[in-house]
Protein backbone atom coordinates (compact mmCIF):
# COMPACT_ATOMS: atom_id res chain seq x y z
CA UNK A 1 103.06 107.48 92.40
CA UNK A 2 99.76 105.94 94.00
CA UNK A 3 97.64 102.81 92.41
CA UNK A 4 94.35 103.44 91.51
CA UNK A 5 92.54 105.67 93.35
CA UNK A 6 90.28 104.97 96.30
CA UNK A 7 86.40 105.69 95.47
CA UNK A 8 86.66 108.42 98.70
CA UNK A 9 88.85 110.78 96.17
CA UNK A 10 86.86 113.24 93.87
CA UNK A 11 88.26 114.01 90.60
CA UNK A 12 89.52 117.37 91.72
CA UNK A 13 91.68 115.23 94.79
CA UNK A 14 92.94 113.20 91.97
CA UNK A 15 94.20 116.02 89.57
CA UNK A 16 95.73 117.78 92.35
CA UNK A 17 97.88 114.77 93.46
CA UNK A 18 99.03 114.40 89.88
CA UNK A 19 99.91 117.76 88.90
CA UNK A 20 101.80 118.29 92.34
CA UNK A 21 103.33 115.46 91.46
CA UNK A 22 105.92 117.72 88.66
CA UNK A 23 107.04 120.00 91.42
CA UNK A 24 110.45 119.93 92.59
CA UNK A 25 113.63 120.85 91.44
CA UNK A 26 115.03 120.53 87.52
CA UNK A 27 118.80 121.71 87.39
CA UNK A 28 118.85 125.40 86.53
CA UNK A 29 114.96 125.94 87.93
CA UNK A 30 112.44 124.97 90.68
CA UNK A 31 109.22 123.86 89.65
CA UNK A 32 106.42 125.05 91.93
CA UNK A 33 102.85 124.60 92.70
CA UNK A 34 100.12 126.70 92.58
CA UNK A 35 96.97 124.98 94.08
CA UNK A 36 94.03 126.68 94.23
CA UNK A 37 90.92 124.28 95.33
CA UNK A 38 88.33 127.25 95.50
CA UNK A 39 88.50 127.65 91.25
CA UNK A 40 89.71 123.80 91.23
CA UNK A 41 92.77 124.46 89.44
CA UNK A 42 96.09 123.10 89.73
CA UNK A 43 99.31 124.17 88.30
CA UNK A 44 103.20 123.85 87.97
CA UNK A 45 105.49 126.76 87.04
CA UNK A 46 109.10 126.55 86.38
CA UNK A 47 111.18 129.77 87.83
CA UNK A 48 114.33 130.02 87.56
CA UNK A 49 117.34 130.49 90.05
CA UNK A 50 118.13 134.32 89.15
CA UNK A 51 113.97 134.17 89.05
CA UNK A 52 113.98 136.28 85.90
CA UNK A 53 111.78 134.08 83.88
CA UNK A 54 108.60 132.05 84.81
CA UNK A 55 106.85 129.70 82.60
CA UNK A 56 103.42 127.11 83.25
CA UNK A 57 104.62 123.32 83.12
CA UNK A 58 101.41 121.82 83.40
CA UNK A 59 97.43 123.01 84.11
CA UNK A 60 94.32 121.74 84.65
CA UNK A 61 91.17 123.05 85.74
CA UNK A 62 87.99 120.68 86.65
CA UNK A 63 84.88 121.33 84.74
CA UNK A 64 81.95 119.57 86.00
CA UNK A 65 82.73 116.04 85.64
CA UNK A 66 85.79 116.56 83.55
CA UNK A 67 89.63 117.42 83.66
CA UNK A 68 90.62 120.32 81.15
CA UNK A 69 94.07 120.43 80.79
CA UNK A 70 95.20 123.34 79.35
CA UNK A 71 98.74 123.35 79.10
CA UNK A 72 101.46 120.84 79.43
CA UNK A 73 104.75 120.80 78.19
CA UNK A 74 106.11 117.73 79.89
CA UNK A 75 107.96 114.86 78.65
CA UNK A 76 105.78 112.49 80.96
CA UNK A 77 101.57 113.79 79.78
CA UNK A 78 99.62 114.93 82.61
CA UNK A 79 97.09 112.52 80.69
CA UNK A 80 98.77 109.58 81.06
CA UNK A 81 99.06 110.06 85.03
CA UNK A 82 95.76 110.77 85.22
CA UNK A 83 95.08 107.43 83.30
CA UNK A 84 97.34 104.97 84.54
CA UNK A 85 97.77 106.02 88.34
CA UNK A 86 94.15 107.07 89.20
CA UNK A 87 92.04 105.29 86.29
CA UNK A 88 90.30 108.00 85.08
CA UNK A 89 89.01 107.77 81.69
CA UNK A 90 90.00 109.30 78.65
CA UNK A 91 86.50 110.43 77.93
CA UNK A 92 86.78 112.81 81.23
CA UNK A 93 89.81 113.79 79.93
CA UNK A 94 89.97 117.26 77.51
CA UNK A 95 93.30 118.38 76.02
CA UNK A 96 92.58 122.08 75.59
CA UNK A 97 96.51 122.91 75.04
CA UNK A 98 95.51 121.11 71.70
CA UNK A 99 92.58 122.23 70.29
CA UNK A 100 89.90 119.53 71.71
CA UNK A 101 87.19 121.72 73.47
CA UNK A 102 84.94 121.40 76.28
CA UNK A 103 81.11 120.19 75.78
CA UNK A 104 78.69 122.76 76.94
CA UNK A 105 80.87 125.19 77.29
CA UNK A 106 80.75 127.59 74.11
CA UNK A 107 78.11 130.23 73.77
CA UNK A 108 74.58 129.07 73.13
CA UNK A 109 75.18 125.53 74.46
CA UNK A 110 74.14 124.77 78.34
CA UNK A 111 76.24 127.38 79.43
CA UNK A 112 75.43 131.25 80.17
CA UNK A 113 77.19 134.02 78.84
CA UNK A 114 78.40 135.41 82.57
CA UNK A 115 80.12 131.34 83.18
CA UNK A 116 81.60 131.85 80.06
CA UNK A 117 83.26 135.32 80.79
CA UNK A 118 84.04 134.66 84.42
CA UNK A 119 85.78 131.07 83.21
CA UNK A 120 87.70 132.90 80.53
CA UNK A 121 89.17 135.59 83.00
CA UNK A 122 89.65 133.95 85.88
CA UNK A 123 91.96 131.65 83.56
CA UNK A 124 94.66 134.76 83.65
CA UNK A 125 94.84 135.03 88.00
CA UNK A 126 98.01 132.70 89.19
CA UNK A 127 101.51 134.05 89.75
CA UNK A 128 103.83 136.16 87.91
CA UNK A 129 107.24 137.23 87.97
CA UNK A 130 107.80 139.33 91.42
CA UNK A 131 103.41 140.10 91.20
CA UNK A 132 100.59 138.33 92.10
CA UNK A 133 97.29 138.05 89.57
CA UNK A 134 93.78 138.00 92.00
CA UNK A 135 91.02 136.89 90.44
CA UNK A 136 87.32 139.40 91.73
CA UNK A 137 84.19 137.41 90.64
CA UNK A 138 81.24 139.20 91.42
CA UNK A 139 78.42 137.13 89.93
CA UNK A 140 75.60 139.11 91.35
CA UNK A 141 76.89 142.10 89.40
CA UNK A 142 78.13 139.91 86.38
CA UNK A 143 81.66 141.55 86.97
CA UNK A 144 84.63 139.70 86.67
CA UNK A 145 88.14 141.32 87.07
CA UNK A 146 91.85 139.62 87.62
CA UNK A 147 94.16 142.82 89.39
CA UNK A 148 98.25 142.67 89.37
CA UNK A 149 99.54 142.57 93.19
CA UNK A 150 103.41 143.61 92.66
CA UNK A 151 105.63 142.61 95.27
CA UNK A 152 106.76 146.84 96.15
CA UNK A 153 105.12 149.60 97.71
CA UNK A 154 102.44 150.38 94.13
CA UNK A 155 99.09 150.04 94.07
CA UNK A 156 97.59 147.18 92.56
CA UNK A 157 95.89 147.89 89.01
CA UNK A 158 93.46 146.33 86.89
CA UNK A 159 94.70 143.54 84.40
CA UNK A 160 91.59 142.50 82.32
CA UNK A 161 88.22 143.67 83.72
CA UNK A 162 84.82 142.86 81.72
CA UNK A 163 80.75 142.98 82.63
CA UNK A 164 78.25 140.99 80.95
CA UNK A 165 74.96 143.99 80.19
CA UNK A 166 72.25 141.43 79.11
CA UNK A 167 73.55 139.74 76.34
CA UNK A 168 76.57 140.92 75.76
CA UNK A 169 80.34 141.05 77.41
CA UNK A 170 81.71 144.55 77.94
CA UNK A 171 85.67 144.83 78.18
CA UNK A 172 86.56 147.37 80.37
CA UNK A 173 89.75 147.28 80.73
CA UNK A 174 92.43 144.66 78.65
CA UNK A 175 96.25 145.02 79.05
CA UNK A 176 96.86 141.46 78.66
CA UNK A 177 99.27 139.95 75.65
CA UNK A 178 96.51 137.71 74.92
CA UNK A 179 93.55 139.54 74.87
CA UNK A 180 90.02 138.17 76.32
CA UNK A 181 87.94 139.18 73.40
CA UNK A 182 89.99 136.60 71.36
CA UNK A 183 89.74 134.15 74.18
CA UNK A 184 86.04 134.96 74.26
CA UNK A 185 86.09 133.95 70.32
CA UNK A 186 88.20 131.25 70.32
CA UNK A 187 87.48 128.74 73.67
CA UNK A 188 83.84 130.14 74.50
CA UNK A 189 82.34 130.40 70.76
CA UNK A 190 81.01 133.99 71.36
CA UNK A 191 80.49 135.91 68.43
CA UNK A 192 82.36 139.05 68.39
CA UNK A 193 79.16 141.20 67.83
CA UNK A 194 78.39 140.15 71.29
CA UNK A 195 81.76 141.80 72.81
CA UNK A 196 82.04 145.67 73.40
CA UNK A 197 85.76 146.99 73.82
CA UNK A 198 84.63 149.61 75.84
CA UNK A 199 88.32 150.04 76.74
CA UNK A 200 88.79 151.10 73.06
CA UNK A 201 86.00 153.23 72.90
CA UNK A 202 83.46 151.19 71.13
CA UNK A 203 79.95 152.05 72.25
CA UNK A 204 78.85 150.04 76.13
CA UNK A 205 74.81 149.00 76.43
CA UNK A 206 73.27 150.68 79.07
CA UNK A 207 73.04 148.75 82.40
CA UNK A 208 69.83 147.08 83.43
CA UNK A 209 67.86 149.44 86.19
């Protein structure tokens, strides 16, 4: 791997070196990468050879001036590349696979509702076994949507779809094994009397006009 990092790089050039740097082959599997610089994440996923099963290796995801790694199940920490071959400090550094959280990013710090939910469900777009999950962020209509792409002849359908109505997030649609309003909860501190499942029938505010 590279030294320490020429001033030139940003901090999203940097993770993206290191996490590409897991790809390859491992025995049974290939480990591939899934870089996507518009939402400045950067991921690894192990498939293997009959390409029945698919699991995340490592991601991170830049926020602001910081790199949130949210999953890594290396023998060789993400962190410690980060540290040692690019110099980045540990204080920039947030292991969300953990339990150590983002500052400003839970509800009622310096961070809206609408970044909240469109952070929260863009987190479920990547790849998938034989599908592909598209993230739709539509921040003029605070609607934020991640459809399934499968690789036949159907139609692509909804995944997780949710609104933000004033001041609170409306679920429209949730068929996800880990389901937003808990991710809502958990990583973005939003109370739960703030989140309509208007996929299970609980009551949806009326729009603004």
């Amino acid at each position: 791997m590279a030294g320490i990092v020429q001033e030139n790089l940003s901090l999203a050039q940097i993770t993206r070196r290191e996490v590409e740097m897991y790809a390859g082959d491992c025995g049974n599997c290939t480990l591939y990468p899934v870089l996507d610089d518009d939402n400045l994440t950067y991921t690894v996923v192990s498939m293997t050879e009959d390409r029945h099963s698919a699991s995340v290796v490592v991601m991170a995801q830049i926020v602001r001036d910081m790199v949130v790694i949210l999953e890594d199940t290396t023998d060789k920490p993400l962190m410690d590349a980060l540290m040692v071959n690019a110099g980045v400090p540990r204080d920039k550094i947030i292991l969300a696979y953990v339990g150590e959280k983002v500052p400003g990013t839970k509800y009622g710090e310096n961070i809206s509702l609408a970044q909240i939910t469109r952070r929260e469900v863009q987190l479920y777009a990547g790849e998938c076994l034989n599908c592909e999950l598209f993230s739709l962020l539509d921040d003029t209509q605070q609607i934020y949507a991640v459809v399934v792409l499968v690789e036949t002849d159907r139609p692509a359908s909804v995944m997780v779809m949710a609104q933000v109505i004033g001041d609170t997030v409306v679920i429209l649609e949730d068929t996800t094994d880990k389901p937003l309003v808990d991710a809502l909860m958990i990583n973005g501190g939003v109370p739960r009397d703030k989140i309509v499942l208007a996929y299970k029938g609980e009551h949806r505010p009326e729009s603004n006009p």
